[in-house]
Protein backbone atom coordinates (compact mmCIF):
# COMPACT_ATOMS: atom_id res chain seq x y z
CA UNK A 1 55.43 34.60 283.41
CA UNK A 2 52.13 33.70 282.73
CA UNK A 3 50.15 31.04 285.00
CA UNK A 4 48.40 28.26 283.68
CA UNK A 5 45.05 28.26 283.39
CA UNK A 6 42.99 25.79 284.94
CA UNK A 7 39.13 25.08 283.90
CA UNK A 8 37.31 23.68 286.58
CA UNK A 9 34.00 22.55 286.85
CA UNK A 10 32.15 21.89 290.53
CA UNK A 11 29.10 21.55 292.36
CA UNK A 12 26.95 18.82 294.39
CA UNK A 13 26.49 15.34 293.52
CA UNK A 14 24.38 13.98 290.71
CA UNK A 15 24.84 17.59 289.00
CA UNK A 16 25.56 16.68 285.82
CA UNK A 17 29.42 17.53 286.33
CA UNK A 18 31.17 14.74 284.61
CA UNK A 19 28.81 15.26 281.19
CA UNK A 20 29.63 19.13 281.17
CA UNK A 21 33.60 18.48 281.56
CA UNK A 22 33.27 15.77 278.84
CA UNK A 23 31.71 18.07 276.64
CA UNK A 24 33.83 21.24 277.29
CA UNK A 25 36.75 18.77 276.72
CA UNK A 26 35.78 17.63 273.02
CA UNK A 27 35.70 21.13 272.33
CA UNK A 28 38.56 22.86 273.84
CA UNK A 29 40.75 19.29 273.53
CA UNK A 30 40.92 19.22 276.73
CA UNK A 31 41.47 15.76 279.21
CA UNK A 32 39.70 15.48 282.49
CA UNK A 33 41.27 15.19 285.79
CA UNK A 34 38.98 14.64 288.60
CA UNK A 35 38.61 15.87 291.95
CA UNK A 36 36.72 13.39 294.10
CA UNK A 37 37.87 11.99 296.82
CA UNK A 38 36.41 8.12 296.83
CA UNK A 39 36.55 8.02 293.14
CA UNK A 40 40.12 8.07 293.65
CA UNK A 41 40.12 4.55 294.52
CA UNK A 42 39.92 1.27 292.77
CA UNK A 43 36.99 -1.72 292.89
CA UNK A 44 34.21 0.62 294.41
CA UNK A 45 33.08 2.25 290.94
CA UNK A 46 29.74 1.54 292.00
CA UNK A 47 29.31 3.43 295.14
CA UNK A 48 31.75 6.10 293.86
CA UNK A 49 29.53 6.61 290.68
CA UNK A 50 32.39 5.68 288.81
CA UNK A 51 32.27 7.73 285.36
CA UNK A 52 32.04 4.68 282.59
CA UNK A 53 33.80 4.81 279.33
CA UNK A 54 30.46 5.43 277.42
CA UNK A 55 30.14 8.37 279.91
CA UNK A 56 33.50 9.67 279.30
CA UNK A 57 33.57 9.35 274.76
CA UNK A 58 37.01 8.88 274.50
CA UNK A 59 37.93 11.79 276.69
CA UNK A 60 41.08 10.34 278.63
CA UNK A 61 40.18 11.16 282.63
CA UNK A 62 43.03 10.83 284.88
CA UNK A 63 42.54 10.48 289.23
CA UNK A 64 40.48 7.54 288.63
CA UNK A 65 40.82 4.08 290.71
CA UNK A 66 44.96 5.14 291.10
CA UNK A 67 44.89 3.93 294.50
CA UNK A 68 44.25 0.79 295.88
CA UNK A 69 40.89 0.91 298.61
CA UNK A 70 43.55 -0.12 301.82
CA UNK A 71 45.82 2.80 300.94
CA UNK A 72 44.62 6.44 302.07
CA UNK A 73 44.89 9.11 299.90
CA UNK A 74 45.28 12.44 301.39
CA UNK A 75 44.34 15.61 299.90
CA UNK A 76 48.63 15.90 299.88
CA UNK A 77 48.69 12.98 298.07
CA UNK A 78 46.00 13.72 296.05
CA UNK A 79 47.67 17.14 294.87
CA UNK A 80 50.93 15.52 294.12
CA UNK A 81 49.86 13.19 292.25
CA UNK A 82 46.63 15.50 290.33
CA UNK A 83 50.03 18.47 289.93
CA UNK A 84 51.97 15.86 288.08
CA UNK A 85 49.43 14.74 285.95
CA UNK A 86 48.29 18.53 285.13
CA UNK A 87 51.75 19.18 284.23
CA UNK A 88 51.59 16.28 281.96
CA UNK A 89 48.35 17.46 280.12
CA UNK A 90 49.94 21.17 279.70
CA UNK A 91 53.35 19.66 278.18
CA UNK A 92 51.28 17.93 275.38
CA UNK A 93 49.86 21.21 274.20
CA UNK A 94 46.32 20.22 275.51
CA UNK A 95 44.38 21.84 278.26
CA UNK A 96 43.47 20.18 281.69
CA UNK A 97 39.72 20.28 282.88
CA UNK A 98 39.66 19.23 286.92
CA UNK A 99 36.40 17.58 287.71
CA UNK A 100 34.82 17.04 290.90
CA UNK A 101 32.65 18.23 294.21
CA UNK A 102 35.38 17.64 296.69
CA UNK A 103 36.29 21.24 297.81
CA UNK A 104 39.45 19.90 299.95
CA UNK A 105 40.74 18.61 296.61
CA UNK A 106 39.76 21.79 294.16
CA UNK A 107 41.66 23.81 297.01
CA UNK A 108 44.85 21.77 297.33
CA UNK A 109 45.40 21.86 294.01
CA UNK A 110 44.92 25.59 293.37
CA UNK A 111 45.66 27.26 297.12
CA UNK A 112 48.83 26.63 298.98
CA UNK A 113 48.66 23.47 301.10
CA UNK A 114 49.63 24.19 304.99
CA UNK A 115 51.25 20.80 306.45
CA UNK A 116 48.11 20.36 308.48
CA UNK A 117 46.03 19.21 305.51
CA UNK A 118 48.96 16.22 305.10
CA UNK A 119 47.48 15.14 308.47
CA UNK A 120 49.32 12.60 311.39
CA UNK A 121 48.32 8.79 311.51
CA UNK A 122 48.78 8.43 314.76
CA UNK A 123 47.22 11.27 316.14
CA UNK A 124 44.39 9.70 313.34
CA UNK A 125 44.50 5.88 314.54
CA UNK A 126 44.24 7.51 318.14
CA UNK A 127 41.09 9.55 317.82
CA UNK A 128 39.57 6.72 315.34
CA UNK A 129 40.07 4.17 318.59
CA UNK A 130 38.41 6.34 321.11
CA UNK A 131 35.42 7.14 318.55
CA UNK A 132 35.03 3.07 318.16
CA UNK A 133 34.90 2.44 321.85
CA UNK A 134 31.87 2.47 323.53
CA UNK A 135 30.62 6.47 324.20
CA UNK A 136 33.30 6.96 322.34
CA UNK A 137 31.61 9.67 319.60
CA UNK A 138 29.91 11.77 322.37
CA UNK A 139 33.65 11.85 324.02
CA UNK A 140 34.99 13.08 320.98
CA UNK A 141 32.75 15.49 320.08
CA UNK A 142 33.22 16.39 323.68
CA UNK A 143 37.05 17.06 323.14
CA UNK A 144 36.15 19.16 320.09
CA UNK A 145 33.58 21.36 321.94
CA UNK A 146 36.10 21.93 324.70
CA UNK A 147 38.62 23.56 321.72
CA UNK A 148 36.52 24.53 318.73
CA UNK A 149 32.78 24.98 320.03
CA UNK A 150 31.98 26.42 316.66
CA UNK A 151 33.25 23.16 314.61
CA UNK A 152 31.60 20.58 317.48
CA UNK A 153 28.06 23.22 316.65
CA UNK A 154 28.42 22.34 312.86
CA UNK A 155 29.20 18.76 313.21
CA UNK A 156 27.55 16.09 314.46
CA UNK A 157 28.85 13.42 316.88
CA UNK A 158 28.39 10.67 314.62
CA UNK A 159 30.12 12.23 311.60
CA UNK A 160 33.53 10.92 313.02
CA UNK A 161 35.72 11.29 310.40
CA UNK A 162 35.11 15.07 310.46
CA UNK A 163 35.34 15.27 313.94
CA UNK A 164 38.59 13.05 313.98
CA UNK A 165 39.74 15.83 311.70
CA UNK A 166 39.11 18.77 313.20
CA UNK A 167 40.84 17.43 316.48
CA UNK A 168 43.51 15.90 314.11
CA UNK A 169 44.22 19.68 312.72
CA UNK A 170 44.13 21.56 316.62
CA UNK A 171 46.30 18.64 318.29
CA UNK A 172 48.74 19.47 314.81
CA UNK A 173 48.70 23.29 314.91
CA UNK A 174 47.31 24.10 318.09
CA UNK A 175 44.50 26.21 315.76
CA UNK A 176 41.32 25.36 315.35
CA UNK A 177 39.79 24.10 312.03
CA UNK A 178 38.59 27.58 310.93
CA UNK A 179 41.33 29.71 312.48
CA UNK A 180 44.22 27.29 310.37
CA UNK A 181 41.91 27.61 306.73
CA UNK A 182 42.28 31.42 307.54
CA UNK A 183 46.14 31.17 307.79
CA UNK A 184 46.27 28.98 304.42
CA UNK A 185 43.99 31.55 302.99
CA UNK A 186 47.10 33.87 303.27
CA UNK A 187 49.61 31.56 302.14
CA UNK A 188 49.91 33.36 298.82
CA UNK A 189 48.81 32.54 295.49
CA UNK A 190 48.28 29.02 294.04
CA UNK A 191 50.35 27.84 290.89
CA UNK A 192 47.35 28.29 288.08
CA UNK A 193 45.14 30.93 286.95
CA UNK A 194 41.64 29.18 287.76
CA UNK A 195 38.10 29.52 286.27
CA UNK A 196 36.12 27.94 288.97
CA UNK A 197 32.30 26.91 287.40
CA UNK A 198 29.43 25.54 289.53
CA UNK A 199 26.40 23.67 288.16
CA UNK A 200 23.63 25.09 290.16
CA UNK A 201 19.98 23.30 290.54
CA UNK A 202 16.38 24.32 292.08
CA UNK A 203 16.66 22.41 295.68
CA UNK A 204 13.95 19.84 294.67
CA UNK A 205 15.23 19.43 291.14
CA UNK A 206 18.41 18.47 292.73
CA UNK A 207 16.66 15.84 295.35
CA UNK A 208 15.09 14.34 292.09
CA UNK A 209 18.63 14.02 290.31
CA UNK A 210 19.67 12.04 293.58
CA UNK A 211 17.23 9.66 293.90
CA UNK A 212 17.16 8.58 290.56
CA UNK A 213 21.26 8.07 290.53
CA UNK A 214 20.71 6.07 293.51
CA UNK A 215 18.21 3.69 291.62
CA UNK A 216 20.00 3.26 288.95
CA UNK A 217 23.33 2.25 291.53
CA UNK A 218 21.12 -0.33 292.90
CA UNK A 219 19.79 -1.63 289.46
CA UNK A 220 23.62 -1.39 288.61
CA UNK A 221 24.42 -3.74 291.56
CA UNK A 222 25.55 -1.90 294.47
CA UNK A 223 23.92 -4.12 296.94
CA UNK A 224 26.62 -6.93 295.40
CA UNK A 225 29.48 -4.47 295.34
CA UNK A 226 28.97 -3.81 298.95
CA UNK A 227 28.07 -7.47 299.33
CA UNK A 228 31.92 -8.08 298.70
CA UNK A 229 33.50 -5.10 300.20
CA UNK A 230 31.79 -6.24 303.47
CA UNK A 231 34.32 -9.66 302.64
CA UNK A 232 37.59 -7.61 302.98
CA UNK A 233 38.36 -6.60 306.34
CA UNK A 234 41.76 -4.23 304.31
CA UNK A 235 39.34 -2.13 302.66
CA UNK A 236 36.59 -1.14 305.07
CA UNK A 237 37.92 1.99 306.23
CA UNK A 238 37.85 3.24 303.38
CA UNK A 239 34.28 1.75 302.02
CA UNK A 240 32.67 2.82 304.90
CA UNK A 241 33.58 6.46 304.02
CA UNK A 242 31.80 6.51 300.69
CA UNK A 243 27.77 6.61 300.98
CA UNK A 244 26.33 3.82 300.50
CA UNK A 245 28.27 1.67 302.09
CA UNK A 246 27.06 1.42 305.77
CA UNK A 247 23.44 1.74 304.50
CA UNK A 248 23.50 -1.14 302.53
CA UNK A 249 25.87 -2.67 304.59
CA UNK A 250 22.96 -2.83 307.65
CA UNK A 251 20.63 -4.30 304.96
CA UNK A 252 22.59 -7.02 304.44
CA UNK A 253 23.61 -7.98 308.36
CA UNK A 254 19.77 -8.20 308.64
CA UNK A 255 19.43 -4.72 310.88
CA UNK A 256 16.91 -3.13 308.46
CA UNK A 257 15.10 -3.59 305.43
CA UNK A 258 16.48 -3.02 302.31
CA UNK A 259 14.04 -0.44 301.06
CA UNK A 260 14.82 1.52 304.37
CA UNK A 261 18.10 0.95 303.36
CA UNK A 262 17.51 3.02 300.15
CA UNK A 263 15.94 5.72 301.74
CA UNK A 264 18.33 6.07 304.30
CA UNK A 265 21.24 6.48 301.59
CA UNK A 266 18.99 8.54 299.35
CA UNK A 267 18.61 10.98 302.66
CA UNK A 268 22.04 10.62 303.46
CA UNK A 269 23.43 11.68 300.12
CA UNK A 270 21.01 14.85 299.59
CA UNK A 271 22.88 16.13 303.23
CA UNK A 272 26.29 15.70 301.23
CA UNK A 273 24.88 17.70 298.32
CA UNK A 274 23.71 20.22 301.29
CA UNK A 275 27.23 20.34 302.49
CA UNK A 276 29.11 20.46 299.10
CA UNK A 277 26.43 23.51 298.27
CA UNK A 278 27.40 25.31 301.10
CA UNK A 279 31.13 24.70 301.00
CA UNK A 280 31.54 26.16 297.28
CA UNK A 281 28.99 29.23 297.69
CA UNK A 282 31.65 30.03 300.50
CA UNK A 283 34.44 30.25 297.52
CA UNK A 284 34.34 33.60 295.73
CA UNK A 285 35.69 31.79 292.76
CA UNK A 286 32.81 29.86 291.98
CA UNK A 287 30.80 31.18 289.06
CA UNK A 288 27.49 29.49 289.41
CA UNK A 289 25.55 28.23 286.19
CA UNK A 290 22.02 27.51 285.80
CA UNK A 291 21.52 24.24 284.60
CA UNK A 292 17.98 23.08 285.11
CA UNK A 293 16.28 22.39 281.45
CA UNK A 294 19.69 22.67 279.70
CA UNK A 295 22.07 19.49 277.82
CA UNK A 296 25.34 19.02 279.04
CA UNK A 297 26.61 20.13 275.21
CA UNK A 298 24.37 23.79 275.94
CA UNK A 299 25.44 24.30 279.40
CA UNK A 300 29.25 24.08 278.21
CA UNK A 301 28.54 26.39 275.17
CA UNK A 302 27.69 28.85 278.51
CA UNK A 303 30.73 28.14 280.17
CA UNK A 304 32.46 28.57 277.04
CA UNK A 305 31.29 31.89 275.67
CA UNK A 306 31.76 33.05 279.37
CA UNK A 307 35.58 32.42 279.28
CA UNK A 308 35.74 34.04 276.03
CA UNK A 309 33.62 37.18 277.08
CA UNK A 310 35.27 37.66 280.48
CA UNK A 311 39.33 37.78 280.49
């Protein structure tokens, strides 16, 4: 039998993604599901860069604000609940479009998921105390070097909730991070048939795209949305993972200005487009589309007359 097909549509932040799925979807009646990991939660649409309803014309999305910002959502979570709703699209006779530039996400819905990626809280709350303590992030990153010197070279000390992770996946499997993605690689087969498209941007062209999203965030009102984030104790794990937050956040307790602020969140979200870039050119899948001087509407036409040209 047959696998389902699954259309999806990647690349960094501020790419254009969202207006190429919406697009592709009014044409091949399709509905969106999306694939990011902090616009999976509710009351941050701001920082999350929330697709609005004039952004999405009628195109029902689904993953969007389903869980509350003091619940996690794992990427097990998030492919139980993404599966389901998939499911639901294909039963209706219409075709699901996933949407997104979280890689963990893409891959737990179309790759086998080992049981490491469902993660341990307390091995979590654990390594998240000794990071918060003082020294704590050089310790870690210290425990990480000792096990997986080639993760501890990639990350730095102060991205914590990678490190946390990496340790997180050894202390579970006793393999490191890169060794255990090897073993999942040979899992077998994921349940869809996937077309896997990247929007792909001149480096500078890119830069540009970020620091004008961020400008319009602020003119939107992110320093208020953080403004009352910052009130709820519940929610600021989970705030503090989506940019934005902490940058803004030190504007407000006085620590900086808030044009350094900006700048600081405007640097901090071209490294994420860095590391999105260089997760999906790793993925063979990814079919990479030029889309510098193009509309949304043209650059789906190209994804389109690619599916029907190659089977």
């Amino acid at each position: 039998m047959a696998k389902p097909e699954l259309l999806i549509i990647a690349g960094p932040t501020a790419s254009g993604k969202t207006a190429v799925a919406v697009e592709l979807a009014l044409r091949l009646d399709a509905e969106v599901v999306s694939a990011d990991s902090m616009q999976v939660y509710r009351d941050m649409d701001i920082l999350t860069a929330m697709p609005t309803p004039e952004e999405m014309r009628g195109v029902p999305h689904h993953m969007l604000g389903v869980f509350p910002p003091d619940q996690k959502c794992s990427a097990a979570a998030y492919r139980e609940l993404a599966l389901g709703r998939i499911q639901d699209i294909l039963a209706r006779g219409k075709r699901p479009i996933v949407c997104g530039g979280t890689g963990l996400y893409i891959n737990a819905l179309t790759r086998p998921l080992s049981f490491a990626a469902q993660g341990d809280d307390a091995i979590r709350a654990e390594l998240t105390r000794i990071a918060e303590a003082e020294g704590g992030r050089e310790r870690l990153h210290d425990q990480l070097k000792a096990v997986d010197p080639a993760a501890a070279a990639r990350l730095h000390p102060n991205d914590v909730r990678r490190v946390v992770r990496a340790l997180e996946i050894y202390r579970i499997t006793g393999r490191t991070q890169s060794e255990q993605a090897a073993l999942d690689a040979q899992r077998g087969d994921g349940p869809f048939s996937e077309r896997v498209y990247a929007l792909d941007w001149p480096r500078e062209a890119l830069y540009a795209r970020i620091d004008r999203r961020v400008d319009e965030m602020l003119q939107s009102g992110l320093v208020d949305e953080v403004r009352r984030l910052m009130k709820n104790e519940a929610v600021f794990s989970t705030a503090a993972q989506a940019i934005g937050y902490k940058e803004i956040a030190a504007a407000l307790r006085g620590e900086c200005a808030l044009a350094e602020a900006v700048e600081t969140l405007k640097r901090a979200t071209r490294n994420y487009a860095k590391r999105q870039l260089t997760w999906f050119r790793r993925d063979a899948r990814v079919r990479w589309v030029a889309a510098q001087g193009l509309s949304a509407a043209e650059i789906a036409e190209k994804i389109i007359t690619d599916i029907e040209v190659r089977p």
